[in-house]
C-alpha atoms as a PDB file:
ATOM      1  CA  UNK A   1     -14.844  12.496  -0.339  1.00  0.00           C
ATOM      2  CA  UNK A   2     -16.161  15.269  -2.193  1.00  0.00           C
ATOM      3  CA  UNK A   3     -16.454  14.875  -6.211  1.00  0.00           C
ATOM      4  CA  UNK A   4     -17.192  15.994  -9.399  1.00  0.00           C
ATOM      5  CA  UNK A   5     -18.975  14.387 -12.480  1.00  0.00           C
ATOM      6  CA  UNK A   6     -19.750  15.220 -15.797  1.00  0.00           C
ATOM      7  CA  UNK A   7     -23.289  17.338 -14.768  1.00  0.00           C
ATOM      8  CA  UNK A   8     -21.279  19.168 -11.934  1.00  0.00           C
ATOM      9  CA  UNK A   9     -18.570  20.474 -14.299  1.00  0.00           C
ATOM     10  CA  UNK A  10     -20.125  23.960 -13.549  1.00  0.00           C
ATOM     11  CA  UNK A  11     -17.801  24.049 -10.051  1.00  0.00           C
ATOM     12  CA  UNK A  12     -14.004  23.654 -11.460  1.00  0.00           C
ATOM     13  CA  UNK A  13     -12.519  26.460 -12.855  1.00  0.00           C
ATOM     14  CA  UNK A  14     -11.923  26.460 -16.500  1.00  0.00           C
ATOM     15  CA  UNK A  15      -8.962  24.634 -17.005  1.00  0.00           C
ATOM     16  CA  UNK A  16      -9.513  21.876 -14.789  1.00  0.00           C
ATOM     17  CA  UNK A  17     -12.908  21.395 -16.196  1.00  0.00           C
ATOM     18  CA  UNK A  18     -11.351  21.401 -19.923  1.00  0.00           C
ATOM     19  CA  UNK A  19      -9.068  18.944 -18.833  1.00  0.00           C
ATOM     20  CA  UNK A  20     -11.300  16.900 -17.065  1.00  0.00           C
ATOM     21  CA  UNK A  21     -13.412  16.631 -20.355  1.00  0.00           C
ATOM     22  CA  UNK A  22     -10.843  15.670 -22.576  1.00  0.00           C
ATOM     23  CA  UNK A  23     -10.387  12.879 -20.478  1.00  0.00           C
ATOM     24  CA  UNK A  24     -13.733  11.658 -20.480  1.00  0.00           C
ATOM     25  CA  UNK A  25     -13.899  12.164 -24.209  1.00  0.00           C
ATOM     26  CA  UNK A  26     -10.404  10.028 -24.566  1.00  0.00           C
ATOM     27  CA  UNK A  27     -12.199   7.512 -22.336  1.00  0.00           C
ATOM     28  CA  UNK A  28     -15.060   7.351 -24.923  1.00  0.00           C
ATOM     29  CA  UNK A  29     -13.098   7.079 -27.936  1.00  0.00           C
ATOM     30  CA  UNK A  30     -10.971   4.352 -26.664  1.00  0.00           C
ATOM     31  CA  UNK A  31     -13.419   2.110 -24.720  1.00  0.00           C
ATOM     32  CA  UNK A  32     -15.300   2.262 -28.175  1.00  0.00           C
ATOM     33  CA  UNK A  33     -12.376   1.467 -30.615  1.00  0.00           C
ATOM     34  CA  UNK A  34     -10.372  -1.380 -28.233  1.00  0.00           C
ATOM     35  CA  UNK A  35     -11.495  -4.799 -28.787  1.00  0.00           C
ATOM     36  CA  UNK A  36     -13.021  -6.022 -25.586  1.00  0.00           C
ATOM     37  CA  UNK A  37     -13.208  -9.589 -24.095  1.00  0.00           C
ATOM     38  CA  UNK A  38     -16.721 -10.712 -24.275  1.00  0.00           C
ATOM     39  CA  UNK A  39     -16.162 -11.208 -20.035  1.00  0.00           C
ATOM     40  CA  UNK A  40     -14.450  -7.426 -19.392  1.00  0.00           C
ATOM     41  CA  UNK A  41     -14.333  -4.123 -20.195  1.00  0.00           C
ATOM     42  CA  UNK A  42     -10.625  -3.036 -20.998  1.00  0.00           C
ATOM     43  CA  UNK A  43      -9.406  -1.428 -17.671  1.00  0.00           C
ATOM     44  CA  UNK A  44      -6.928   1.291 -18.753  1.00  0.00           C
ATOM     45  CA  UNK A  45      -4.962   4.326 -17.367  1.00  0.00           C
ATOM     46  CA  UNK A  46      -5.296   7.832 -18.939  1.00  0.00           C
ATOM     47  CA  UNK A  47      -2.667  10.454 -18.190  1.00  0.00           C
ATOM     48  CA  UNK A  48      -2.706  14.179 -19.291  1.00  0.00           C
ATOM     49  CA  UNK A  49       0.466  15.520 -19.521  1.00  0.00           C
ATOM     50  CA  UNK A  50       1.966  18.516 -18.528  1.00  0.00           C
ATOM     51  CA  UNK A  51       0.797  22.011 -18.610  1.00  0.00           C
ATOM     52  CA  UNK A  52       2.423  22.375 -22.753  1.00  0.00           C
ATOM     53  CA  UNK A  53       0.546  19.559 -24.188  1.00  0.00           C
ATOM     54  CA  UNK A  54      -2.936  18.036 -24.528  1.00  0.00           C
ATOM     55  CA  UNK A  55      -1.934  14.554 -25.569  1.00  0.00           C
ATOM     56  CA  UNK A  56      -3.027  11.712 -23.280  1.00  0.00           C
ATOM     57  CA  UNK A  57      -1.321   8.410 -23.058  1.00  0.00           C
ATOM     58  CA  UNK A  58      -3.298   5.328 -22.871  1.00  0.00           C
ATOM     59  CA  UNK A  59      -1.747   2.327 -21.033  1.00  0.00           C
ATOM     60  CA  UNK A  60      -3.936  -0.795 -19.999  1.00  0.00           C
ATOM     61  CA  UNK A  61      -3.925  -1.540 -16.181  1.00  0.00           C
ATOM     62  CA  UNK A  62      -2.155  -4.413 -15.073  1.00  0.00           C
ATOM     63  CA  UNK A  63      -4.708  -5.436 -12.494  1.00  0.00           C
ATOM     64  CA  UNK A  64      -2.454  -7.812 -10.194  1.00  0.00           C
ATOM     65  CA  UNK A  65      -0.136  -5.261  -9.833  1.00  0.00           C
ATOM     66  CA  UNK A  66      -2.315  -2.600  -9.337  1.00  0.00           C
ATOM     67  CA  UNK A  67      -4.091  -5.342  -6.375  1.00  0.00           C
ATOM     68  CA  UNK A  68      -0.339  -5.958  -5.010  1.00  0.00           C
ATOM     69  CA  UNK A  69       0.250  -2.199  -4.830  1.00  0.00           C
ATOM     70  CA  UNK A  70      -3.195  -0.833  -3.738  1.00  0.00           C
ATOM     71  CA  UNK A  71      -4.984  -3.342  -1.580  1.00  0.00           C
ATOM     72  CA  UNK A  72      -7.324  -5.766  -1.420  1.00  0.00           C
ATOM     73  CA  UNK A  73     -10.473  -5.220  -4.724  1.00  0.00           C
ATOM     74  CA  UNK A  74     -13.506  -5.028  -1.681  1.00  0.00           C
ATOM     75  CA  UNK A  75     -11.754  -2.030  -0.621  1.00  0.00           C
ATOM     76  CA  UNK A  76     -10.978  -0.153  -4.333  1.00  0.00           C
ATOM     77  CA  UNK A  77     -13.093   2.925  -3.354  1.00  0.00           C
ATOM     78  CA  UNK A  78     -10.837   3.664  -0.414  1.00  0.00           C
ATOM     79  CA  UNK A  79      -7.423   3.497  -2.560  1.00  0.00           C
ATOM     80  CA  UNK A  80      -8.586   4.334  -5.869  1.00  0.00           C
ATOM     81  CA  UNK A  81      -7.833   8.366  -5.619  1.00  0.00           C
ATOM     82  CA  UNK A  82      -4.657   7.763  -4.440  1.00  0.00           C
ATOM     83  CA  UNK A  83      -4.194   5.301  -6.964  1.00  0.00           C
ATOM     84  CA  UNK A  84      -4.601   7.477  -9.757  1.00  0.00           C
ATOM     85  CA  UNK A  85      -2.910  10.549  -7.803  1.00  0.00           C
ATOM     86  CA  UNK A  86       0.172   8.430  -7.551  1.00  0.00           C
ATOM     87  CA  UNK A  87       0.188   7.212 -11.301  1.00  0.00           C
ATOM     88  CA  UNK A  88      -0.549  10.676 -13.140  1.00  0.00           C
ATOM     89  CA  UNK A  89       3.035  11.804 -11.568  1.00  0.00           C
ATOM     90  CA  UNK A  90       4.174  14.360 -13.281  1.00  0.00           C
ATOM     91  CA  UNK A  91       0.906  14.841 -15.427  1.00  0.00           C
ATOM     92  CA  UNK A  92      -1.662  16.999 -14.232  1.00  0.00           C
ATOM     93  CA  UNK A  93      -4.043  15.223 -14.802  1.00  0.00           C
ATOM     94  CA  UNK A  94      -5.260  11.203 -14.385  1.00  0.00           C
ATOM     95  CA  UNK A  95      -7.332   8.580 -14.838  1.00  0.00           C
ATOM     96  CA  UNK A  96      -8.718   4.930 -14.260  1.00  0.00           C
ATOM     97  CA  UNK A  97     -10.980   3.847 -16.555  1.00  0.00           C
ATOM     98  CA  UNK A  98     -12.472   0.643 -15.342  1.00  0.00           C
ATOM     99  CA  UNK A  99     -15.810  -1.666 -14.796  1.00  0.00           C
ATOM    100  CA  UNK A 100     -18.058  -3.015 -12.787  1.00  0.00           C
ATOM    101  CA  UNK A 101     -16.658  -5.961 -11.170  1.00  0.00           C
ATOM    102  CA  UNK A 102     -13.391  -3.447  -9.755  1.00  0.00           C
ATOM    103  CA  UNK A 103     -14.649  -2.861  -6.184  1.00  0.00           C
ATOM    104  CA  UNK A 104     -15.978  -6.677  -5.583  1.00  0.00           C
ATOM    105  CA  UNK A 105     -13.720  -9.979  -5.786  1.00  0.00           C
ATOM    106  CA  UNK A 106     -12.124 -10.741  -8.258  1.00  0.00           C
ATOM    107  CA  UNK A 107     -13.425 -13.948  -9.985  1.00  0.00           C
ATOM    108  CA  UNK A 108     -10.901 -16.262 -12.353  1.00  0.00           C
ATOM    109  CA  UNK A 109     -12.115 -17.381 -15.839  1.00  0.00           C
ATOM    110  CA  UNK A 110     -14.516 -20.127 -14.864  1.00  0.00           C
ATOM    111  CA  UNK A 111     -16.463 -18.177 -12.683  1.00  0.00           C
ATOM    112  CA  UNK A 112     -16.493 -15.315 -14.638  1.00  0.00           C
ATOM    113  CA  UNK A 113     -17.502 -17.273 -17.648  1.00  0.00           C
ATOM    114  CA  UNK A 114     -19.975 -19.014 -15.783  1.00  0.00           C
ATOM    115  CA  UNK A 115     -21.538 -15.244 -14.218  1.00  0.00           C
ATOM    116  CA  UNK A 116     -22.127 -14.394 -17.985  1.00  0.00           C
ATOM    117  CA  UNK A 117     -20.948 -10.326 -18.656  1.00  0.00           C
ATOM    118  CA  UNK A 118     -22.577  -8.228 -15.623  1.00  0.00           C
ATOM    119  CA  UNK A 119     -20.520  -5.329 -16.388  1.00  0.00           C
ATOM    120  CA  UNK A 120     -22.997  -2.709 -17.761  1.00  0.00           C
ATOM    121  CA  UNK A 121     -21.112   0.263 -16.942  1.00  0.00           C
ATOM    122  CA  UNK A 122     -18.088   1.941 -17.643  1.00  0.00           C
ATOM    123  CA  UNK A 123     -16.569   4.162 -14.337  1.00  0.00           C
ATOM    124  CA  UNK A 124     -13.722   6.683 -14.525  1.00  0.00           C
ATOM    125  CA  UNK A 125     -12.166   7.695 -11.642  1.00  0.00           C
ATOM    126  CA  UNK A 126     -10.021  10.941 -12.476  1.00  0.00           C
ATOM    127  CA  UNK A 127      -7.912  13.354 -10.170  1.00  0.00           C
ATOM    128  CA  UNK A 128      -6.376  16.812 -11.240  1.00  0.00           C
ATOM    129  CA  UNK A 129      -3.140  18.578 -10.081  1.00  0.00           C
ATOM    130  CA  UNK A 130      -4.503  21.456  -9.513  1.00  0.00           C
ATOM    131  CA  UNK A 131      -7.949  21.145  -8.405  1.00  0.00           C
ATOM    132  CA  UNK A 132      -8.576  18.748  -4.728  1.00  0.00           C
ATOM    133  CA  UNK A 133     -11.455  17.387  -6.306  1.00  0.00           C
ATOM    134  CA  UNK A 134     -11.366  14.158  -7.608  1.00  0.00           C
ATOM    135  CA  UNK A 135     -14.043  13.117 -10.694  1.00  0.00           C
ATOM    136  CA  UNK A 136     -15.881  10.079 -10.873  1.00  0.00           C
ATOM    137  CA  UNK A 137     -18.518   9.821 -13.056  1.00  0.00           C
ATOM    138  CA  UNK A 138     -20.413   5.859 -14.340  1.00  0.00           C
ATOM    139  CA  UNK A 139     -21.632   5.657 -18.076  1.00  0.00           C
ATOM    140  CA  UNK A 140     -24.007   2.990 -19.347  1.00  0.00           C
ATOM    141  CA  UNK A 141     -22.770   0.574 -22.153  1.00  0.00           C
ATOM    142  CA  UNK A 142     -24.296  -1.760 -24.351  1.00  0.00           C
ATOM    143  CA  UNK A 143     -22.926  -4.990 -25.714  1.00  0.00           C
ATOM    144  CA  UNK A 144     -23.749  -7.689 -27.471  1.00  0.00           C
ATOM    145  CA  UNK A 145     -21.904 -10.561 -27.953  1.00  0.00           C
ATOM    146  CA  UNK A 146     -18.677 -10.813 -30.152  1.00  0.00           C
ATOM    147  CA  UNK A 147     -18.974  -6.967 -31.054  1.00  0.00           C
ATOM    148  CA  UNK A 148     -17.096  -3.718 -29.620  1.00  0.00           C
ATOM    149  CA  UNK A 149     -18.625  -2.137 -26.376  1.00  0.00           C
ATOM    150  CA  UNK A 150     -20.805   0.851 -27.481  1.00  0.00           C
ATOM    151  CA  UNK A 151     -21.753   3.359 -24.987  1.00  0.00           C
ATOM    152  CA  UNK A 152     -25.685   4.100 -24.290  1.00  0.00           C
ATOM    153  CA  UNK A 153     -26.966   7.192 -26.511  1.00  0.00           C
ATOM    154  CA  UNK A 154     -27.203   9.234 -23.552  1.00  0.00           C
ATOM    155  CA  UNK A 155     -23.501   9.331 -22.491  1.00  0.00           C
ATOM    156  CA  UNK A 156     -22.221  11.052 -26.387  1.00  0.00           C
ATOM    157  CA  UNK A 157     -25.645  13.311 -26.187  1.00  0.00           C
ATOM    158  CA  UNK A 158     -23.970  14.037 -22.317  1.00  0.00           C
ATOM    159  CA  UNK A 159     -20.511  15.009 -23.096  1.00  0.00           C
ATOM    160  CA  UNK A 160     -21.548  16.775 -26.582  1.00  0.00           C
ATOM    161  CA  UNK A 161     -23.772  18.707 -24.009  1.00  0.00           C
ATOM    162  CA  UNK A 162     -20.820  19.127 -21.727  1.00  0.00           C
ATOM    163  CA  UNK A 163     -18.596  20.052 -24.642  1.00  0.00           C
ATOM    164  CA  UNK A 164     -21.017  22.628 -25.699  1.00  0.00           C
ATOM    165  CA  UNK A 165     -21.575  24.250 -22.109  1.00  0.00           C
ATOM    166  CA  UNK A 166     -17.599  24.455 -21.502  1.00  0.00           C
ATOM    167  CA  UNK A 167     -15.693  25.072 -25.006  1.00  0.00           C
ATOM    168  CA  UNK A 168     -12.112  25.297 -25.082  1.00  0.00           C
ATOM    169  CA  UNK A 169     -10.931  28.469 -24.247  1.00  0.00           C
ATOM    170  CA  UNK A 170      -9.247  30.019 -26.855  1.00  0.00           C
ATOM    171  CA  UNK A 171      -5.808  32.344 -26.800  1.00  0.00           C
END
């Protein structure tokens, strides 16, 4: 499966690349801002609407529905593009923000509980209309207990760096 992430922006053409960047900097902002569980990271769905509008609707994932739908968790990376190809609809673009623990089984609360938080990363699994390319892309977090997930200095410094590499075009 070939794919993009946020250093390899350089290959999409412009507008794909624009819009995959406002979706990782959506993804940022509301990681940071939703109150987490102190087991998960919130699992959401980004879409990008159509070609007339930049706003992005935010929608937490259902994950037993998405399971039902999809497949089985072990096999997520196999279903996962077409997952988010099949949700974005009539958006162009998509994504699935999600955390560690999405490609493995799916533990209930005593287990989890009892594993402690192992989710140290945030992943984002993103597709684009226009472009066959999908874009995945895994950013570091930090956490400590009863506070808000804050991503590792690297990933703002990252997508500030991406930001300043590929501006919006103007016109």
């Amino acid at each position: 499966m070939d794919h993009v992430n946020l250093r390899t922006l350089d290959r999409l053409p412009g507008p794909v690349r624009a819009d995959y960047l406002r979706i990782v900097e959506r993804m940022v902002d509301e990681v940071t801002a939703r109150p987490a569980s102190v087991l998960s990271v919130p699992v959401l769905w980004l879409t990008l609407g159509p070609a007339d509008t930049d706003d992005i609707r935010v929608e937490r994932v259902d994950l037993g529905e998405l399971y039902r739908r999809h497949g089985y968790a072990e096999r997520f990376g196999h279903w996962v593009e077409s997952a988010v190809r099949q949700r974005m609809a009539g958006g162009r673009c998509g994504a699935l923000v999600c955390h560690d623990r999405m490609s493995g089984p799916v533990p209930g609360p005593l287990l989890g509980a009892m594993l402690g938080p192992r989710e140290r990363h945030v992943h984002l699994h993103a597709t684009h209309r226009d472009d066959p390319r999908a874009f995945w892309d895994t950013f570091p977090i930090r956490r400590r207990p009863l506070r808000r997930i804050r991503f590792a200095p690297e990933v703002r410094q990252q997508v500030a760096q991406a930001r300043r590499a590929f501006p919006e075009p103007t016109g």
